[in-house]
PDB file of N, CA and C in Angstrom:
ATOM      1  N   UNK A   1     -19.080  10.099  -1.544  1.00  0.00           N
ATOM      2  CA  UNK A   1     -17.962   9.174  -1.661  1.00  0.00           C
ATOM      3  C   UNK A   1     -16.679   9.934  -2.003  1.00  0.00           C
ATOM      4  N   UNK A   2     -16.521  11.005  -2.423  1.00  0.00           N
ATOM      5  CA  UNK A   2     -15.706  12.062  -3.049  1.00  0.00           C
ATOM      6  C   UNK A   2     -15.104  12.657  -1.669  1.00  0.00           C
ATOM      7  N   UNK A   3     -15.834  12.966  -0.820  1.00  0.00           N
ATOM      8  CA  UNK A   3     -15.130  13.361   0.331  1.00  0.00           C
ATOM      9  C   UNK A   3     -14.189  12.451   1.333  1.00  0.00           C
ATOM     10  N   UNK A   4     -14.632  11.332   1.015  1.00  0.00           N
ATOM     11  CA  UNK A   4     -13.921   9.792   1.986  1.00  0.00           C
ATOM     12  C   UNK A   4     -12.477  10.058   0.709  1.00  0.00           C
ATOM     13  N   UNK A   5     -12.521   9.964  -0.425  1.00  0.00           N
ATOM     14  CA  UNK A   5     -11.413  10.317  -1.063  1.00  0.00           C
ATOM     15  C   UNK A   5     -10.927  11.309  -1.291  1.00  0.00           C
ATOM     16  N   UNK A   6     -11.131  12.385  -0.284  1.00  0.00           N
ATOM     17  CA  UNK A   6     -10.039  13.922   0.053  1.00  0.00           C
ATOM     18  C   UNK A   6      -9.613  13.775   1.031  1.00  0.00           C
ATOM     19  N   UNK A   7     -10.561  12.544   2.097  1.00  0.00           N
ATOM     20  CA  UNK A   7      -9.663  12.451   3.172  1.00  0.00           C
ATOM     21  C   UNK A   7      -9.026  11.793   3.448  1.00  0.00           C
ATOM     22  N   UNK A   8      -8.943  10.412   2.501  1.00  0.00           N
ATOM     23  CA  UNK A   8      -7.660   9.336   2.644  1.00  0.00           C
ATOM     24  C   UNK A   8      -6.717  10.161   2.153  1.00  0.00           C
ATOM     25  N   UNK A   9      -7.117  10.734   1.080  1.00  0.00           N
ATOM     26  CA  UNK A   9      -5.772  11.425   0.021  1.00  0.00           C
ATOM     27  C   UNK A   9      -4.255  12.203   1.813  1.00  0.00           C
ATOM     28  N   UNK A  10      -5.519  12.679   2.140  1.00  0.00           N
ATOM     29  CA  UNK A  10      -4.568  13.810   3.046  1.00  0.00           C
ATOM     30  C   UNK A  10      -4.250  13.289   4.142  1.00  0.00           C
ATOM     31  N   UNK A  11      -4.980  12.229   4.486  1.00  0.00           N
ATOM     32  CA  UNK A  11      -4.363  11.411   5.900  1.00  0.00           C
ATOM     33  C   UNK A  11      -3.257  10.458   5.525  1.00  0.00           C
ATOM     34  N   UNK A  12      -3.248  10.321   3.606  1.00  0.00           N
ATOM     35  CA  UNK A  12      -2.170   9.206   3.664  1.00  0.00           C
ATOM     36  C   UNK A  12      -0.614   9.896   4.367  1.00  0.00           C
ATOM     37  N   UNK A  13      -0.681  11.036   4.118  1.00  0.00           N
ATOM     38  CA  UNK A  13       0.538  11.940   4.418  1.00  0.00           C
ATOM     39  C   UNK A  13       1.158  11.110   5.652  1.00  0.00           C
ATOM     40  N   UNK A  14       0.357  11.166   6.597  1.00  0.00           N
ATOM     41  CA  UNK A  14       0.625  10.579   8.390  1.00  0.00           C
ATOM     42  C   UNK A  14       0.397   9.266   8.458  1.00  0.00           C
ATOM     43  N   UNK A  15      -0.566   9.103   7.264  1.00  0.00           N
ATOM     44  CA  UNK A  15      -0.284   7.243   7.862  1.00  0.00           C
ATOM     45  C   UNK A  15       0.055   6.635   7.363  1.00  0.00           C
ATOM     46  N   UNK A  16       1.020   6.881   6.641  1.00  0.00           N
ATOM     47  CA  UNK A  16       1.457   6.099   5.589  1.00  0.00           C
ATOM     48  C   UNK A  16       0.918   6.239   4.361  1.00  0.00           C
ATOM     49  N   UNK A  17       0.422   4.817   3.357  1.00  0.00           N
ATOM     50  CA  UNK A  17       0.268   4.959   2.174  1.00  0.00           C
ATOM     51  C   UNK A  17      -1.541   4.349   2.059  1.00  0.00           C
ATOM     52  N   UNK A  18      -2.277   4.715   3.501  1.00  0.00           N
ATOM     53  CA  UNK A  18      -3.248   4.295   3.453  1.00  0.00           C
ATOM     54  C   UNK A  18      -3.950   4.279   2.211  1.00  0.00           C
ATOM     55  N   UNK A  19      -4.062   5.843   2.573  1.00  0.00           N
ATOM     56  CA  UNK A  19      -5.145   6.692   1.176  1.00  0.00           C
ATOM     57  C   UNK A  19      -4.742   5.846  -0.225  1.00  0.00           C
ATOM     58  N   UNK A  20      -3.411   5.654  -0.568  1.00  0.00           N
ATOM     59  CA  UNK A  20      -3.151   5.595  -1.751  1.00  0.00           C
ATOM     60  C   UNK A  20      -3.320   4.044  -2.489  1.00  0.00           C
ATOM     61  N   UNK A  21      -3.373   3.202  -1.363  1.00  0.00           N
ATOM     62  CA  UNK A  21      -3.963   1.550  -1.252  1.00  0.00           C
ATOM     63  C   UNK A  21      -5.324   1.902  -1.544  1.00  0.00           C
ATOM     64  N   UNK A  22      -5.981   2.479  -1.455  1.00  0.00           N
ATOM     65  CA  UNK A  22      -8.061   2.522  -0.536  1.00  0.00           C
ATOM     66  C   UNK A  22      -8.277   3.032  -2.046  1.00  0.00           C
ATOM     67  N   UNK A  23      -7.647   4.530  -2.321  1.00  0.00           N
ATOM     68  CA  UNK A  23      -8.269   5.078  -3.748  1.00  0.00           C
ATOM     69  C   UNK A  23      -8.493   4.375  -4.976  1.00  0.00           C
ATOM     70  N   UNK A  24      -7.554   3.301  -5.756  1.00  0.00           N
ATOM     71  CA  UNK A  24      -8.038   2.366  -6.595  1.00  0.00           C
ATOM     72  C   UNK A  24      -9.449   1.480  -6.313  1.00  0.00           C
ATOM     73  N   UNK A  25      -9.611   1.623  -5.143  1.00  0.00           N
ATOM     74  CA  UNK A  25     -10.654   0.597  -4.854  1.00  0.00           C
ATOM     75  C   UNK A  25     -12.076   1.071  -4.552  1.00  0.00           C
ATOM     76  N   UNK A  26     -11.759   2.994  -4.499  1.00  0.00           N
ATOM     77  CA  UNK A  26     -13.034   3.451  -4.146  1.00  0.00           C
ATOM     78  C   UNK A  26     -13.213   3.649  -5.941  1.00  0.00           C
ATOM     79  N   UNK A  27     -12.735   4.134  -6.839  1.00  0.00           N
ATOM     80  CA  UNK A  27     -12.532   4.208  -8.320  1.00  0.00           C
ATOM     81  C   UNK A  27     -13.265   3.468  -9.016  1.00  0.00           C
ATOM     82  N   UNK A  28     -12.723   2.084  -8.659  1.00  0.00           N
ATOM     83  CA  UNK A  28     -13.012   0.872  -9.050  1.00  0.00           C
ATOM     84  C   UNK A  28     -15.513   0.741  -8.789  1.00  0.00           C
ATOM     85  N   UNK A  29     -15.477   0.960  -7.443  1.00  0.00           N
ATOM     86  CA  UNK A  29     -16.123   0.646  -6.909  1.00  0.00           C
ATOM     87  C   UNK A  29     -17.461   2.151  -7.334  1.00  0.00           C
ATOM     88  N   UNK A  30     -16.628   3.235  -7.782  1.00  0.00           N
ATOM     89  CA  UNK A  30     -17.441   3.955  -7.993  1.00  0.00           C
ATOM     90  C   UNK A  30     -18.290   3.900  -9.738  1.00  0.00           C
ATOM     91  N   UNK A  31     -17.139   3.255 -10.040  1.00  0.00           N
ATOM     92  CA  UNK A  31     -17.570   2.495 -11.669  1.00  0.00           C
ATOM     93  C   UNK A  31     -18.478   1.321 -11.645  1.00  0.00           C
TER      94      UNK A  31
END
């Protein structure tokens, strides 16, 4: 699950603010 969140992190760059919407929720979800 750690790797899906290195790669939103670095795709948010290009797509906007994907990664940075998704990461609270993988956080959340990993708790």
């Amino acid at each position: 699950m750690f790797l899906l969140f290195v790669c939103l992190r670095q795709h948010g760059n290009g797509d906007g603010n994907w990664g940075d919407l998704l990461i609270p929720v993988i956080v959340t979800h990993e708790k």
